[in-house]
PDB file of N, CA and C in Angstrom:
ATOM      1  N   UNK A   1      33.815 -96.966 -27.283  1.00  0.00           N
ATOM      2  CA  UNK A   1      34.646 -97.846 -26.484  1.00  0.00           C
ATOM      3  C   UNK A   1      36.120 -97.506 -26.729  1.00  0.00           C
ATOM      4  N   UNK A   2      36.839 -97.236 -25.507  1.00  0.00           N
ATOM      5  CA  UNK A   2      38.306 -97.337 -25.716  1.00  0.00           C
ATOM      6  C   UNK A   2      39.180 -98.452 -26.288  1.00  0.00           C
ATOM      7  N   UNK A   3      39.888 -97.927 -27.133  1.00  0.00           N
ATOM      8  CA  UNK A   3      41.100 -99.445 -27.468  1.00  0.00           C
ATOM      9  C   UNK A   3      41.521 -99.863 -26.072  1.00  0.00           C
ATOM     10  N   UNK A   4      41.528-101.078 -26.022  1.00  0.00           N
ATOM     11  CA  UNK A   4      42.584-102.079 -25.095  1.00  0.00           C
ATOM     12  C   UNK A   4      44.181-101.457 -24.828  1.00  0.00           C
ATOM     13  N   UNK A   5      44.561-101.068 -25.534  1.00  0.00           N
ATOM     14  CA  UNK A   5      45.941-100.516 -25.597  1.00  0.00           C
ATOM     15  C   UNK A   5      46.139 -98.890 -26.035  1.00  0.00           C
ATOM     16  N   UNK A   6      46.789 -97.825 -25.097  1.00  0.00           N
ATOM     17  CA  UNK A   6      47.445 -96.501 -25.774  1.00  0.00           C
ATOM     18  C   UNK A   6      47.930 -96.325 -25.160  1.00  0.00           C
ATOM     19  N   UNK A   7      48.933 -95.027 -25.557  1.00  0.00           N
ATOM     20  CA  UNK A   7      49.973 -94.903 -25.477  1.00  0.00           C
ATOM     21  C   UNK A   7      49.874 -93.134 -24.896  1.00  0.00           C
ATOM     22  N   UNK A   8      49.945 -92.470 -23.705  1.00  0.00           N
ATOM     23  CA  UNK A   8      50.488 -90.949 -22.984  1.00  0.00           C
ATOM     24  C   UNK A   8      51.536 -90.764 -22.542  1.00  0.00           C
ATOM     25  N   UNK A   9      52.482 -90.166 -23.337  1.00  0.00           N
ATOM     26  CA  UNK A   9      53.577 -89.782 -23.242  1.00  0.00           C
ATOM     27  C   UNK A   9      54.700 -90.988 -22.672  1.00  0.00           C
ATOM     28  N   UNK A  10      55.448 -90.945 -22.460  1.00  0.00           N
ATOM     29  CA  UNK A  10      56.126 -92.476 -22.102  1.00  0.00           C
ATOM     30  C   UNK A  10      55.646 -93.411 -21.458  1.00  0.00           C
ATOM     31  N   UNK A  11      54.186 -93.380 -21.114  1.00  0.00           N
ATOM     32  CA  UNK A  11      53.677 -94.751 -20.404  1.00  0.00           C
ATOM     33  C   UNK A  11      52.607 -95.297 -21.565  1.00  0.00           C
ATOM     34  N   UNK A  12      52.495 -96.403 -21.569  1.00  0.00           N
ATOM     35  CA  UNK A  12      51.337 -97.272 -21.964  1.00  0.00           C
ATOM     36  C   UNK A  12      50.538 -97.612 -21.287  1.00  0.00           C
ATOM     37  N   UNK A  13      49.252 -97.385 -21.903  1.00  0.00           N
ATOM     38  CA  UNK A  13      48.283 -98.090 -20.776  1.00  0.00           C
ATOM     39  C   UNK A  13      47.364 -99.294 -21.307  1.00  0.00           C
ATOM     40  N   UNK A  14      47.415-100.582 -20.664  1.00  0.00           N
ATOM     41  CA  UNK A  14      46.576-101.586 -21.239  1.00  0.00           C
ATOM     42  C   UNK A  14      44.766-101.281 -20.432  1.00  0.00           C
ATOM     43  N   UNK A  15      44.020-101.584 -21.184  1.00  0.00           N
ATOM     44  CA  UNK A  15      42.758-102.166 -19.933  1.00  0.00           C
ATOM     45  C   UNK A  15      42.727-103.430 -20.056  1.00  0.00           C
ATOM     46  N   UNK A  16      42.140-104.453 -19.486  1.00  0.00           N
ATOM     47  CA  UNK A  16      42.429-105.804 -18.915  1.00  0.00           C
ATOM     48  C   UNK A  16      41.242-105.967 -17.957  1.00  0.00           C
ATOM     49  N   UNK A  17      41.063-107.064 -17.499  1.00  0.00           N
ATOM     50  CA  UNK A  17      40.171-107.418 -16.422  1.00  0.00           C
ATOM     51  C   UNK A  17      40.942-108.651 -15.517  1.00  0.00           C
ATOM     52  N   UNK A  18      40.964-108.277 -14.454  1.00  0.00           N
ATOM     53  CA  UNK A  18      41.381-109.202 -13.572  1.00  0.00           C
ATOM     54  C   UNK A  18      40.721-109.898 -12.438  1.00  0.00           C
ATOM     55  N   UNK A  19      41.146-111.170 -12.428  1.00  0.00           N
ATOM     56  CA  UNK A  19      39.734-111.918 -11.381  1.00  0.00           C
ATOM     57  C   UNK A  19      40.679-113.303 -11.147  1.00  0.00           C
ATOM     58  N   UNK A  20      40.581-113.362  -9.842  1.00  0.00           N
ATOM     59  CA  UNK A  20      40.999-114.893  -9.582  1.00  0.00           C
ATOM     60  C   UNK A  20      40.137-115.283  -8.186  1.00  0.00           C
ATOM     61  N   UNK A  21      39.725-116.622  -8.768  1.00  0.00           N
ATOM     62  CA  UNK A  21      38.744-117.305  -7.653  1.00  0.00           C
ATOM     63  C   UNK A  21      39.434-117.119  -6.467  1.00  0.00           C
ATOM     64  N   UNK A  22      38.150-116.875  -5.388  1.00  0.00           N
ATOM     65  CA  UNK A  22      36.840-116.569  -5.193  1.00  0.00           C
ATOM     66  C   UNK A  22      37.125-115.673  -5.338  1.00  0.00           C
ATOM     67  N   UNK A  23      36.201-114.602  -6.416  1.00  0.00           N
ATOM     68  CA  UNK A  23      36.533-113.312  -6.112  1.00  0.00           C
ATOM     69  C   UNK A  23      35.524-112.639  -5.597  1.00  0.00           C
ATOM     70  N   UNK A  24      35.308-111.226  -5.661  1.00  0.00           N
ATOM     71  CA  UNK A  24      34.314-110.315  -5.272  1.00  0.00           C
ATOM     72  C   UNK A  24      33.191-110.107  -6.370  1.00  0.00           C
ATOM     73  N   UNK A  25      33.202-110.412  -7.629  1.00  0.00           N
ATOM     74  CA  UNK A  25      32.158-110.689  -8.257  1.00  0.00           C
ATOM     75  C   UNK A  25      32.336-111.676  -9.571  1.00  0.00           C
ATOM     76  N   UNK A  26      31.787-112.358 -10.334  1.00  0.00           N
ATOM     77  CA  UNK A  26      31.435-113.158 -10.893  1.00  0.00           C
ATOM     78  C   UNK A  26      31.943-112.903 -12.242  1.00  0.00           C
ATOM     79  N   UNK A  27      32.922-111.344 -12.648  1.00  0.00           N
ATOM     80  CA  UNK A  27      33.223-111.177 -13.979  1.00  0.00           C
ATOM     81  C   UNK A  27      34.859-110.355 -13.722  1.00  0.00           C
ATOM     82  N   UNK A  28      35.373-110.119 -11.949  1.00  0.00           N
ATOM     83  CA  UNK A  28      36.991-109.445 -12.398  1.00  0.00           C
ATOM     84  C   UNK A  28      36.520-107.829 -12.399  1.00  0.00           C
ATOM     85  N   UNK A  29      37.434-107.514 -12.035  1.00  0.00           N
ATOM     86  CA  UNK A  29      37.835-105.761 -11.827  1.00  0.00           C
ATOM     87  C   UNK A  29      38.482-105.558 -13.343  1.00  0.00           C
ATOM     88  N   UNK A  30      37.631-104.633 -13.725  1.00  0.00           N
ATOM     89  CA  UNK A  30      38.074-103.721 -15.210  1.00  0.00           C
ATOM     90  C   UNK A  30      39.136-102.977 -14.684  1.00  0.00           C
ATOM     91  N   UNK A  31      40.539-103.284 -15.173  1.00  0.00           N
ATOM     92  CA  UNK A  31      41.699-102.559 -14.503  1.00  0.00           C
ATOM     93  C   UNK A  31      42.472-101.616 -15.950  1.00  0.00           C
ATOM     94  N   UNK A  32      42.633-100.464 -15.654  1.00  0.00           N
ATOM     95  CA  UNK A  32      43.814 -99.646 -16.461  1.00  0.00           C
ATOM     96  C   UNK A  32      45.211 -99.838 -15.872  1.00  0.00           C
ATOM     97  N   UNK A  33      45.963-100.523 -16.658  1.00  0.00           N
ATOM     98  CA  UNK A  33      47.455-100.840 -15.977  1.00  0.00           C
ATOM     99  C   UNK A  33      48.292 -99.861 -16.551  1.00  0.00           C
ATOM    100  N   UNK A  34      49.060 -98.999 -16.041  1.00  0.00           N
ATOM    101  CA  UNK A  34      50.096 -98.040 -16.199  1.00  0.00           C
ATOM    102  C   UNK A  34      51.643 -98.773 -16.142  1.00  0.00           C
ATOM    103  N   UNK A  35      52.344 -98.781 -17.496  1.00  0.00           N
ATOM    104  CA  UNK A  35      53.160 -99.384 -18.007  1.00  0.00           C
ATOM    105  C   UNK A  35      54.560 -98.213 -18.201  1.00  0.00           C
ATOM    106  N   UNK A  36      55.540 -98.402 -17.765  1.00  0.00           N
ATOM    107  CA  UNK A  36      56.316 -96.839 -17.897  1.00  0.00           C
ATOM    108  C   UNK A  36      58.152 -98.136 -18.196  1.00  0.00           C
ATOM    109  N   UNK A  37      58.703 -98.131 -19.054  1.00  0.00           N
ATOM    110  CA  UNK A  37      60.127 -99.050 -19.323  1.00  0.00           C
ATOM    111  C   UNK A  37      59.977-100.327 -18.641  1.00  0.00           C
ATOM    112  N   UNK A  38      58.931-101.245 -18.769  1.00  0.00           N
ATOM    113  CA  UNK A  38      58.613-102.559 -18.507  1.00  0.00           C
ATOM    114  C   UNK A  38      57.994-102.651 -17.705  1.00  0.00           C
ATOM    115  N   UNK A  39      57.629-101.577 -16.227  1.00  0.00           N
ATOM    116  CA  UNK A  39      57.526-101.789 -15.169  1.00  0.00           C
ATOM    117  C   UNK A  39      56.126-101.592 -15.040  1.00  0.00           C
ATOM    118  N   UNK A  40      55.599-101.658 -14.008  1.00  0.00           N
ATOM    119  CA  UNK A  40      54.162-101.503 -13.822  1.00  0.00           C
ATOM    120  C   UNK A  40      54.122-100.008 -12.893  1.00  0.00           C
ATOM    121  N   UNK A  41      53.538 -98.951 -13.457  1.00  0.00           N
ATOM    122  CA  UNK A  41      53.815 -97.783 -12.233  1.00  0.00           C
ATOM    123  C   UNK A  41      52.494 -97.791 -11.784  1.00  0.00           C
ATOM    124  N   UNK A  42      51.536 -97.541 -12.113  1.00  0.00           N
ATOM    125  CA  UNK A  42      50.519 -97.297 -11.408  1.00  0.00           C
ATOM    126  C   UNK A  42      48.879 -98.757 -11.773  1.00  0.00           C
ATOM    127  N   UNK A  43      48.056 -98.818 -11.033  1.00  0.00           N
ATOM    128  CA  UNK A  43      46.821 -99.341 -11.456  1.00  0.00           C
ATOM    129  C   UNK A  43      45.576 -99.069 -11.102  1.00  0.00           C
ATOM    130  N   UNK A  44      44.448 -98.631 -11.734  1.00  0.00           N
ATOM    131  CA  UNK A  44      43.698 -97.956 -11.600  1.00  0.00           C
ATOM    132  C   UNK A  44      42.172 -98.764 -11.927  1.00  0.00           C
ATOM    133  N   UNK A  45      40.992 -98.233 -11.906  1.00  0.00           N
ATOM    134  CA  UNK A  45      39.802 -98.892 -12.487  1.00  0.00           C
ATOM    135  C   UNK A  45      39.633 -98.433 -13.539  1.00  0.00           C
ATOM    136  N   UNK A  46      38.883 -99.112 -13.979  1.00  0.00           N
ATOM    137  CA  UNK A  46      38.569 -99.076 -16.018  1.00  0.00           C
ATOM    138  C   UNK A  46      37.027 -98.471 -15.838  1.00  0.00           C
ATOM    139  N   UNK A  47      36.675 -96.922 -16.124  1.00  0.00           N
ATOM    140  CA  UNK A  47      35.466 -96.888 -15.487  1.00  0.00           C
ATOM    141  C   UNK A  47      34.238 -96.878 -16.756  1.00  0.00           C
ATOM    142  N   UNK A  48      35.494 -97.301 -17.826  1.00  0.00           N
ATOM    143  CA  UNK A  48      34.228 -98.014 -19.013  1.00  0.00           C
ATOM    144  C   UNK A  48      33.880 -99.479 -18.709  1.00  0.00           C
ATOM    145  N   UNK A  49      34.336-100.434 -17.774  1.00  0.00           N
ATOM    146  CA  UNK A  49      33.920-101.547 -17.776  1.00  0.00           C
ATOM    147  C   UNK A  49      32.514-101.751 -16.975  1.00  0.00           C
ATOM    148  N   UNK A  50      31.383-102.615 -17.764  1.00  0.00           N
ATOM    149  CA  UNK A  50      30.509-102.741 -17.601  1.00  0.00           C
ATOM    150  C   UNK A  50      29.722-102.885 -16.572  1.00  0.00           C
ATOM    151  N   UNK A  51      30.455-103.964 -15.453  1.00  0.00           N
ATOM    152  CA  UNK A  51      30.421-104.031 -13.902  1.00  0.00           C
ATOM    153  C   UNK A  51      30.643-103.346 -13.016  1.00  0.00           C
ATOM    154  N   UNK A  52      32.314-103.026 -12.893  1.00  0.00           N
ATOM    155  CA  UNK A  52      32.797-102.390 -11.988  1.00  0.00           C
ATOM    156  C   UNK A  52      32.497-101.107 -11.815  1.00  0.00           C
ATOM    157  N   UNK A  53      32.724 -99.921 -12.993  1.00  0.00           N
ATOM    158  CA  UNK A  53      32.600 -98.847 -13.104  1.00  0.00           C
ATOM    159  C   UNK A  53      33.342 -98.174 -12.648  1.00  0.00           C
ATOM    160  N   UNK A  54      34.976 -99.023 -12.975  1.00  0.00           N
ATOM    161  CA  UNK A  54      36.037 -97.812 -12.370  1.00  0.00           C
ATOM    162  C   UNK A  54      36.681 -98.800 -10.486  1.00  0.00           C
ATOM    163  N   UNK A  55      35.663 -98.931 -10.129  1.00  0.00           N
ATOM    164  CA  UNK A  55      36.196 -99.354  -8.701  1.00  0.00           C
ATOM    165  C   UNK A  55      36.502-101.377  -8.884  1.00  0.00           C
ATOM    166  N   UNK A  56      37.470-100.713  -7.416  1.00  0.00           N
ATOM    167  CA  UNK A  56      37.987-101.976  -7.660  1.00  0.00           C
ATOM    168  C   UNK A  56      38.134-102.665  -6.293  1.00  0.00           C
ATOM    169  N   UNK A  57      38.725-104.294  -6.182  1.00  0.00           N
ATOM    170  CA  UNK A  57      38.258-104.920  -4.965  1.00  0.00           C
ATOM    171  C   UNK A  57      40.137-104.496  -4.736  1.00  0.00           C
ATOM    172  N   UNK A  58      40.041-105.298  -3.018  1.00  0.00           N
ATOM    173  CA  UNK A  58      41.228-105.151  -2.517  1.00  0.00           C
ATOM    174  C   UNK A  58      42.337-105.255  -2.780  1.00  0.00           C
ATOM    175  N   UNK A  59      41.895-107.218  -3.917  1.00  0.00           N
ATOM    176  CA  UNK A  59      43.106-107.583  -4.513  1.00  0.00           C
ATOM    177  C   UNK A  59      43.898-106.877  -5.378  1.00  0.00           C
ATOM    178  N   UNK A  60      42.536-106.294  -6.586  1.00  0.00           N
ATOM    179  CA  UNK A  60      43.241-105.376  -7.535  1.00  0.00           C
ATOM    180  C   UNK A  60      44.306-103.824  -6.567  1.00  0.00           C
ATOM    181  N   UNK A  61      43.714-103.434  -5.929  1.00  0.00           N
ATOM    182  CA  UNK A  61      44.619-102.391  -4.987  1.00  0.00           C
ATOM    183  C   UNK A  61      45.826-102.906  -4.946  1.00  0.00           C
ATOM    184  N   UNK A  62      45.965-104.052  -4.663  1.00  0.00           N
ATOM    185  CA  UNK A  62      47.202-104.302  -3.950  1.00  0.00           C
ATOM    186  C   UNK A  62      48.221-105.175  -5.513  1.00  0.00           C
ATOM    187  N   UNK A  63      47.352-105.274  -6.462  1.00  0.00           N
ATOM    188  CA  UNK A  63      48.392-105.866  -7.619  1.00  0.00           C
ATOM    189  C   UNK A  63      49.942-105.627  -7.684  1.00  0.00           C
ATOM    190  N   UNK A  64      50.018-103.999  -7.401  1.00  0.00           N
ATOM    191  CA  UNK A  64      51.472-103.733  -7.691  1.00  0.00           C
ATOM    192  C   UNK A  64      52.382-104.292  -6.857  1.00  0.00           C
ATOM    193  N   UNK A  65      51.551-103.993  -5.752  1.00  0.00           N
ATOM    194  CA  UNK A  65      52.317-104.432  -4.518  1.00  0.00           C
ATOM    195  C   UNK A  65      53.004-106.012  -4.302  1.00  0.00           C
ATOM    196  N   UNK A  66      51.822-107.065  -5.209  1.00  0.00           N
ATOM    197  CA  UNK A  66      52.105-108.078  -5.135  1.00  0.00           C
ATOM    198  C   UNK A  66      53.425-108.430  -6.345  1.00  0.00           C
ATOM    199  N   UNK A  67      53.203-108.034  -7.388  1.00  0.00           N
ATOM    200  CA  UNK A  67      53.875-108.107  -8.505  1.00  0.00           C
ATOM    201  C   UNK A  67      55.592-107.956  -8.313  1.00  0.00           C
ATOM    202  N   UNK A  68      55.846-106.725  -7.639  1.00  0.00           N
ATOM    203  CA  UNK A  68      56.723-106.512  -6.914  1.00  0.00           C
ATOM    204  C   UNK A  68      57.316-106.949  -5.482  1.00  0.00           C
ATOM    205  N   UNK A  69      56.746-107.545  -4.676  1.00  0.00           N
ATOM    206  CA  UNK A  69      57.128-108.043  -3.615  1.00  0.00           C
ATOM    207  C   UNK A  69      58.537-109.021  -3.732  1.00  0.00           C
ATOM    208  N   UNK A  70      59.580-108.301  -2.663  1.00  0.00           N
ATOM    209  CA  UNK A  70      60.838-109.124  -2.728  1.00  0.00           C
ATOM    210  C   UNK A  70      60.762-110.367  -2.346  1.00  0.00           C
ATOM    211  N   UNK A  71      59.932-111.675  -2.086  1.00  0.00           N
ATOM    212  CA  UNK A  71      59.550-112.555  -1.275  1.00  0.00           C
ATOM    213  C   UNK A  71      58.298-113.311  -2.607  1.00  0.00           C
ATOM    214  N   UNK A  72      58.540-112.847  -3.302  1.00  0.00           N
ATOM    215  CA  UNK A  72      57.489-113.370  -4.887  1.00  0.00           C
ATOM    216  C   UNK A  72      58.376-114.180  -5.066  1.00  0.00           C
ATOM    217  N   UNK A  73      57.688-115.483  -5.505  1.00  0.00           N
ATOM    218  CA  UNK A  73      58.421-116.684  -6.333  1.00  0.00           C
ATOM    219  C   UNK A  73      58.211-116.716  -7.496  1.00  0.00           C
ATOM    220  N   UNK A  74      59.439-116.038  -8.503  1.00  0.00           N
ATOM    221  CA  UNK A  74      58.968-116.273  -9.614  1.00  0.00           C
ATOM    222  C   UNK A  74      59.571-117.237 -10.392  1.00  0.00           C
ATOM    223  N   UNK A  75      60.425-118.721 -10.191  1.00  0.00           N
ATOM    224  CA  UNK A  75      61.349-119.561 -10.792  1.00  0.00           C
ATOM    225  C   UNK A  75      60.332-120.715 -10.180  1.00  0.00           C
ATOM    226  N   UNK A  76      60.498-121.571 -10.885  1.00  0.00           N
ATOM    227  CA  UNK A  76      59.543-122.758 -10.765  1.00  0.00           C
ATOM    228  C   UNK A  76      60.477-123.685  -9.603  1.00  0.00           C
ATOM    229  N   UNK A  77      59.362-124.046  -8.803  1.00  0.00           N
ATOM    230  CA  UNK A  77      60.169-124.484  -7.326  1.00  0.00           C
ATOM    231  C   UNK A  77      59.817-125.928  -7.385  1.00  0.00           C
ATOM    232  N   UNK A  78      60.540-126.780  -7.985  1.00  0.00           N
ATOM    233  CA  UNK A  78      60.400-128.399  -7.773  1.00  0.00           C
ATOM    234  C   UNK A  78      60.889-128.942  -7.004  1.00  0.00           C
ATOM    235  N   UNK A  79      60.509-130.663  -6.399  1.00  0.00           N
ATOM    236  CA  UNK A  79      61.268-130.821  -5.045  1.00  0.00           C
ATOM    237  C   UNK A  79      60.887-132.449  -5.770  1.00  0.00           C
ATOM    238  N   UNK A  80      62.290-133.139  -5.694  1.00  0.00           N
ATOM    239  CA  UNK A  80      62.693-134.590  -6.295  1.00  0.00           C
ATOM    240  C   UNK A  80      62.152-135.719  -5.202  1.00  0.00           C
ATOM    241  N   UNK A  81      61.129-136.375  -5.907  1.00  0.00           N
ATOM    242  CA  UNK A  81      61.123-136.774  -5.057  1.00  0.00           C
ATOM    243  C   UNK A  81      61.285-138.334  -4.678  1.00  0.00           C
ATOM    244  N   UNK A  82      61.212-139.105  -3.643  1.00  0.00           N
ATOM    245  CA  UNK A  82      62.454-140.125  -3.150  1.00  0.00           C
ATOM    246  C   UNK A  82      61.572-141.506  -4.055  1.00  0.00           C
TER     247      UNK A  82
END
């Protein structure tokens, strides 16, 4: 089994599993996240994870995309109310 965490040449790579209801199966996409000066550069499948075997659903595809999106709320949005 691979460590959770190493390190190729200036990037880090975590594995992780990601899943948020409803998802496409019952245990999350085994994801390799590519880590390069804080940022997220690339994301890939984990094709040691038990389920997936490397592949991944739409959402995971599109992680970076979301993570990064100029239109992401990331400050907590409260509204006072009367």
């Amino acid at each position: 089994m691979t460590e959770w965490k190493r390190q190729e040449g200036q990037e880090t790579i975590f594995r992780t599993c990601a899943w948020s209801p409803p998802g496409c199966h019952p245990v999350g996409c085994g994801l390799q996240v590519h880590v390069k000066d804080g940022k997220v550069t690339k994301i890939e499948g984990d094709p040691e994870h038990p389920i997936t075997k490397g592949a991944l659903c739409p959402r995971c595809l599109a992680l970076k995309e979301y993570i990064y999106h100029p239109d992401r709320i990331i400050q907590v949005v409260s509204r006072k109310l009367v």
